[in-house]
N, C-alpha and C. Protein backbone atom coordinates (compact mmCIF):
# COMPACT_ATOMS: atom_id res chain seq x y z
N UNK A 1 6.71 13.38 -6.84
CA UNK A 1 6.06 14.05 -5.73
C UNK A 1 6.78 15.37 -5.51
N UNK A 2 5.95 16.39 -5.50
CA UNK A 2 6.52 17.56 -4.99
C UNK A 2 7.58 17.66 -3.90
N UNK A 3 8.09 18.23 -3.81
CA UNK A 3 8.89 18.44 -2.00
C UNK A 3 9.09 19.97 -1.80
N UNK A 4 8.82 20.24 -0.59
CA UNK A 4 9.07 22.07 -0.26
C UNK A 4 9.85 22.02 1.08
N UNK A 5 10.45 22.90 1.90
CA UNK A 5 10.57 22.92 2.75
C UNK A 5 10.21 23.17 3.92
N UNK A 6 10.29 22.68 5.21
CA UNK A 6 9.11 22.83 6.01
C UNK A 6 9.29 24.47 6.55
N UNK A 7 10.03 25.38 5.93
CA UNK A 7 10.12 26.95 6.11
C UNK A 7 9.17 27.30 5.25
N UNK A 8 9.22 26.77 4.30
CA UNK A 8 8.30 27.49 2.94
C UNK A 8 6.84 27.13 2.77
N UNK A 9 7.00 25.79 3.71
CA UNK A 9 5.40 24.72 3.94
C UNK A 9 4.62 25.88 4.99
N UNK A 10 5.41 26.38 5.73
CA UNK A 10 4.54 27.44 7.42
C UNK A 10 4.02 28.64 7.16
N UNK A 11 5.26 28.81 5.62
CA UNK A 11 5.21 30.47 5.34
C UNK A 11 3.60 30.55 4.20
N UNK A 12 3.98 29.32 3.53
CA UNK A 12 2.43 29.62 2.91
C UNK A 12 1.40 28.17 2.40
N UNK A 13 1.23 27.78 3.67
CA UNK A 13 0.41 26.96 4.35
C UNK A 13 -0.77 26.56 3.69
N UNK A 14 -1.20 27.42 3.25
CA UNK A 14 -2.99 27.40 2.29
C UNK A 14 -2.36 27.37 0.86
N UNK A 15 -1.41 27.81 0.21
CA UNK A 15 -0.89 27.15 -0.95
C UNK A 15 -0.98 25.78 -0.81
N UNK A 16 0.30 25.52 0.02
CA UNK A 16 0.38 24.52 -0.04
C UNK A 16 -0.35 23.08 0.52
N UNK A 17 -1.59 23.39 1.14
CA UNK A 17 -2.96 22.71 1.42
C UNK A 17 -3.06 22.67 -0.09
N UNK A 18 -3.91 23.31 -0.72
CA UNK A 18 -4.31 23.24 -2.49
C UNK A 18 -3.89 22.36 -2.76
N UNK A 19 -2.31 22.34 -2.79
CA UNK A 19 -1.38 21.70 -3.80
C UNK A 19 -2.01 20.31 -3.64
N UNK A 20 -1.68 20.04 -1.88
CA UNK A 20 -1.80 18.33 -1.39
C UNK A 20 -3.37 17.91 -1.80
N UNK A 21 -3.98 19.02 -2.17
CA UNK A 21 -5.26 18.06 -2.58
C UNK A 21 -5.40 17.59 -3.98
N UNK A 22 -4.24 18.06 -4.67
CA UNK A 22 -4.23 17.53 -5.78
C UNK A 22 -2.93 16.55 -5.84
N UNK A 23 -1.89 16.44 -5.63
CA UNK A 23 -1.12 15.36 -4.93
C UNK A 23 -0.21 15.61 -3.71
N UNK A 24 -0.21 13.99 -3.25
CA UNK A 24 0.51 14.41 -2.18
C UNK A 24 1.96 15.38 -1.99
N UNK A 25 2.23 15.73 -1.26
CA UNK A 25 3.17 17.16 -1.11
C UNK A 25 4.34 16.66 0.23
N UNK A 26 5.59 16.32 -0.30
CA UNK A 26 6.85 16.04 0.57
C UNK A 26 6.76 17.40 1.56
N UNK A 27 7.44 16.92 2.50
CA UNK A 27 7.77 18.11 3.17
C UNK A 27 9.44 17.61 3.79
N UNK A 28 10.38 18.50 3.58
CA UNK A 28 11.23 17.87 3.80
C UNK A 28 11.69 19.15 5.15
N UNK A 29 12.83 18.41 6.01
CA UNK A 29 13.61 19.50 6.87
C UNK A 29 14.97 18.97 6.82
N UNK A 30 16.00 20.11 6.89
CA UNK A 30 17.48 19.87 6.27
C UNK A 30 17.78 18.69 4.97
N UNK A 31 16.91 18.58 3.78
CA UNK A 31 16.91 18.35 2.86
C UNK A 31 16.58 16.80 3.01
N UNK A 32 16.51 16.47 3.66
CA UNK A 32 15.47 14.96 4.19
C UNK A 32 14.24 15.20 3.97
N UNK A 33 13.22 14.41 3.54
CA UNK A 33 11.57 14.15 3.64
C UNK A 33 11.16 13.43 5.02
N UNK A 34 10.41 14.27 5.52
CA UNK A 34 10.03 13.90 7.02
C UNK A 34 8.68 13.68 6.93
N UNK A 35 8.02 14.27 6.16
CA UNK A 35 5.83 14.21 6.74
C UNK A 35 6.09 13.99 4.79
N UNK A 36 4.55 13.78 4.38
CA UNK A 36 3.95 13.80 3.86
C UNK A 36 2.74 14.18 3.63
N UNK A 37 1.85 15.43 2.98
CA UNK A 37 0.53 15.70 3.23
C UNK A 37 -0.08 15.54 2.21
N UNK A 38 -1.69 14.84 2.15
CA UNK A 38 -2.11 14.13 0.94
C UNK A 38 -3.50 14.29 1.11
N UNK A 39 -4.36 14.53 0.15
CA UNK A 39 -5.75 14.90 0.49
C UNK A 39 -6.60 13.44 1.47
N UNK A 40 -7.72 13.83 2.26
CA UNK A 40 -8.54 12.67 3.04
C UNK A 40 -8.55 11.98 1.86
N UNK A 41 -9.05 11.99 0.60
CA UNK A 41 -9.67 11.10 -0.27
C UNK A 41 -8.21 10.25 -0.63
N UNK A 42 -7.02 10.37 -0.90
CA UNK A 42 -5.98 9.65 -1.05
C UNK A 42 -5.83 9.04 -0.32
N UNK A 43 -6.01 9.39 1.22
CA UNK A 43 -5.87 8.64 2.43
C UNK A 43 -6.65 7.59 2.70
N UNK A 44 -7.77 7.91 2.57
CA UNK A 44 -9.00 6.69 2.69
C UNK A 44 -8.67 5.65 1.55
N UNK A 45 -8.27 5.85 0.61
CA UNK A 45 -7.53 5.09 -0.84
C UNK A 45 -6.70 3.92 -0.15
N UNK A 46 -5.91 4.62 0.41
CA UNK A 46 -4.42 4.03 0.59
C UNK A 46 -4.93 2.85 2.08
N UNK A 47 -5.57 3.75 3.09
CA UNK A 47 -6.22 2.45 4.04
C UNK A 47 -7.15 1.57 3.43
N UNK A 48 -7.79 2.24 2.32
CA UNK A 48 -8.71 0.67 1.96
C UNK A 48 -8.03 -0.63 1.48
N UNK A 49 -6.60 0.13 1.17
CA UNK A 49 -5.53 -0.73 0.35
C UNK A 49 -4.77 -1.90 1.57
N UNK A 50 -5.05 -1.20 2.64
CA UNK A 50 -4.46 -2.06 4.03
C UNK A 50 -5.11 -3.27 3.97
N UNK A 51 -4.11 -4.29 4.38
CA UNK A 51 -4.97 -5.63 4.85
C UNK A 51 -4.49 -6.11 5.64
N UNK A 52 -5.39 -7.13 6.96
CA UNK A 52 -5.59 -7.24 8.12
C UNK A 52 -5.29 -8.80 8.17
N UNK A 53 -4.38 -9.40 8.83
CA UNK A 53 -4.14 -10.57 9.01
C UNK A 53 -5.25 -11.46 9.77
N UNK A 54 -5.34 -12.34 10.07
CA UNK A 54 -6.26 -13.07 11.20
C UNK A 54 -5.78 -14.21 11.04
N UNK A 55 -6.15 -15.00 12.48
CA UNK A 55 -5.87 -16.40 12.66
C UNK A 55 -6.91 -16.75 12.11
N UNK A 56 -6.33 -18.46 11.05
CA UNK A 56 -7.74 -19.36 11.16
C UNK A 56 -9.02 -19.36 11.52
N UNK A 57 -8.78 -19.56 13.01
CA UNK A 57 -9.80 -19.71 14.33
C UNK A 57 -10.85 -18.56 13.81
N UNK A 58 -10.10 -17.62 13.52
CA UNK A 58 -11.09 -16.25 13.39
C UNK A 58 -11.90 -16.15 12.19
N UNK A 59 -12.01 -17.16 11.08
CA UNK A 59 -12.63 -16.93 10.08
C UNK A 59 -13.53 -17.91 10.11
N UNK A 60 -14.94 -17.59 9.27
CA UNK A 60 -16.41 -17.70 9.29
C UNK A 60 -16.10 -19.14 8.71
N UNK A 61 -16.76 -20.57 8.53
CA UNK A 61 -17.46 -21.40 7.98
C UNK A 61 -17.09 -20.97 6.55
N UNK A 62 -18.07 -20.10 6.45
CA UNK A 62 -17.80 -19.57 4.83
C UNK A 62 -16.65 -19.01 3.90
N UNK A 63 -15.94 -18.60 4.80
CA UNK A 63 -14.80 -17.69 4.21
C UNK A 63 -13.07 -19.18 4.34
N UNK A 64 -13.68 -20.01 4.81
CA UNK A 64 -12.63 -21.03 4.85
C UNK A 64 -13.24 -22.15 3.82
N UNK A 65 -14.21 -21.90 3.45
CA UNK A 65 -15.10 -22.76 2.38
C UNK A 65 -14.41 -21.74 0.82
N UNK A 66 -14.97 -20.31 1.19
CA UNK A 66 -14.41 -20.02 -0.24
C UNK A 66 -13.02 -19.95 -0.66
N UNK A 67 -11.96 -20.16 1.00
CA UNK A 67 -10.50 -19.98 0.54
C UNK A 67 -10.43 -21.05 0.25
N UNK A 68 -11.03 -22.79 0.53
CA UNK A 68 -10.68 -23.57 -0.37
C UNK A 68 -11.04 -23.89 -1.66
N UNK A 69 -12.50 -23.30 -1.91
CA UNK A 69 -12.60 -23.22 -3.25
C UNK A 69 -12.04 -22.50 -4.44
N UNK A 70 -11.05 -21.60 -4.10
CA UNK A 70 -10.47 -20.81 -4.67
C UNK A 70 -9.35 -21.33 -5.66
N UNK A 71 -9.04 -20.78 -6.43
CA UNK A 71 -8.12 -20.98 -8.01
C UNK A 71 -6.99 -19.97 -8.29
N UNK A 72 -5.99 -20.43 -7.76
CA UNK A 72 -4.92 -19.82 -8.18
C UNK A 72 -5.21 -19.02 -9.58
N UNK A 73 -4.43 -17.93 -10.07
CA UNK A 73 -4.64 -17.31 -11.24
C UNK A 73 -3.60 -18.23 -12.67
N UNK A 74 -3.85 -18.27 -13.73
CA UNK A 74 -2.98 -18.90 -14.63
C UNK A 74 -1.68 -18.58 -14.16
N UNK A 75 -1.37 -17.19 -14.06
CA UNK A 75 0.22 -16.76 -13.90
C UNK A 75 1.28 -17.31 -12.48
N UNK A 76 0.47 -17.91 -12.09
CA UNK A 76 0.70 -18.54 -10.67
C UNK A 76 1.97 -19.55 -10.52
N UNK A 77 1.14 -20.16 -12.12
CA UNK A 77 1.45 -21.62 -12.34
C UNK A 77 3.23 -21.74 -12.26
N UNK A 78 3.74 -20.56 -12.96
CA UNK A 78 5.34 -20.62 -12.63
C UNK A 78 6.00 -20.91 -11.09
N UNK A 79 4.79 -21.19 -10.48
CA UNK A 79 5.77 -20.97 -8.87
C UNK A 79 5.10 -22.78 -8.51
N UNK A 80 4.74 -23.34 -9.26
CA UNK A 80 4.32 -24.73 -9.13
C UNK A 80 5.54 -25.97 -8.94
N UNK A 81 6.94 -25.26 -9.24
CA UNK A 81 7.98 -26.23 -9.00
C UNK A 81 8.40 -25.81 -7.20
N UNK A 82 7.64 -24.74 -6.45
CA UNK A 82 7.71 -24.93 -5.16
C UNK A 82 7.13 -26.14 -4.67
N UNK A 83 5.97 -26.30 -5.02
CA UNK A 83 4.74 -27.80 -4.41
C UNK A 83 6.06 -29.08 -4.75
N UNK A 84 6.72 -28.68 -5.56
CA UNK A 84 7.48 -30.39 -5.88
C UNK A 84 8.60 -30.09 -5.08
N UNK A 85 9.44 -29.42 -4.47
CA UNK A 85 10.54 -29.12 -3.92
C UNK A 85 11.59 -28.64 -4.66
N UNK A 86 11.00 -28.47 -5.62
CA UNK A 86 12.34 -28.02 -6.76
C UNK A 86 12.97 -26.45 -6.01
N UNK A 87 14.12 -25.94 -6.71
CA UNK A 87 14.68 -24.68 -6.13
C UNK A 87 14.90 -23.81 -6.92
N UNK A 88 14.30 -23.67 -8.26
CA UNK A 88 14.16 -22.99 -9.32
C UNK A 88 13.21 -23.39 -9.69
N UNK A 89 13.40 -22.32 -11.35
CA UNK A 89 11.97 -22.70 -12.33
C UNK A 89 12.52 -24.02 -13.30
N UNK A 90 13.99 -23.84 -13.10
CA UNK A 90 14.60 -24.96 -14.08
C UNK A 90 14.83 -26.27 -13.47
N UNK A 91 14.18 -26.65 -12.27
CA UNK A 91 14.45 -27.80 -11.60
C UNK A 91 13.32 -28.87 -11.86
């Protein structure tokens, strides 16, 4: 990731807009990174990437039907000596 300083970020502002729309752009003050500026379209990226907890209570008939129908992935299977109480993979 780039980094500039937030003197050099004020002084030329519309550069450095450009830049962040092609990646995001550090901005640092006294040699720390403080902000980050990153185009809307990265942003909307990164919140679609968010996920939202909920209670039980709060989910549909359906969506507690498909979390039990659901299938662990093959690669899973290494964490299967948790279900037995084991405390490793070698237990």
């Amino acid at each position: 990731m780039q980094r500039v300083a937030s003197g050099e970020f004020q002084r030329n502002f519309g550069r450095f807009q450009d830049e962040a729309l092609k990646a995001p752009l550090s901005i640092t003050r006294n040699g720390r990174d403080r902000l980050v500026v990153l185009s809307v379209e990265e942003y909307d990226r990164l919140k679609r990437r968010d996920r939202q907890a909920l209670a039980v209570e709060e989910l549909s008939d359906a969506e507690i039907e498909a979390i039990a129908q659901a299938e662990p992935p093959p690669e899973a299977a290494r964490y299967d000596y948790e279900l037995a109480g084991g405390h490793g993979a070698d237990s």
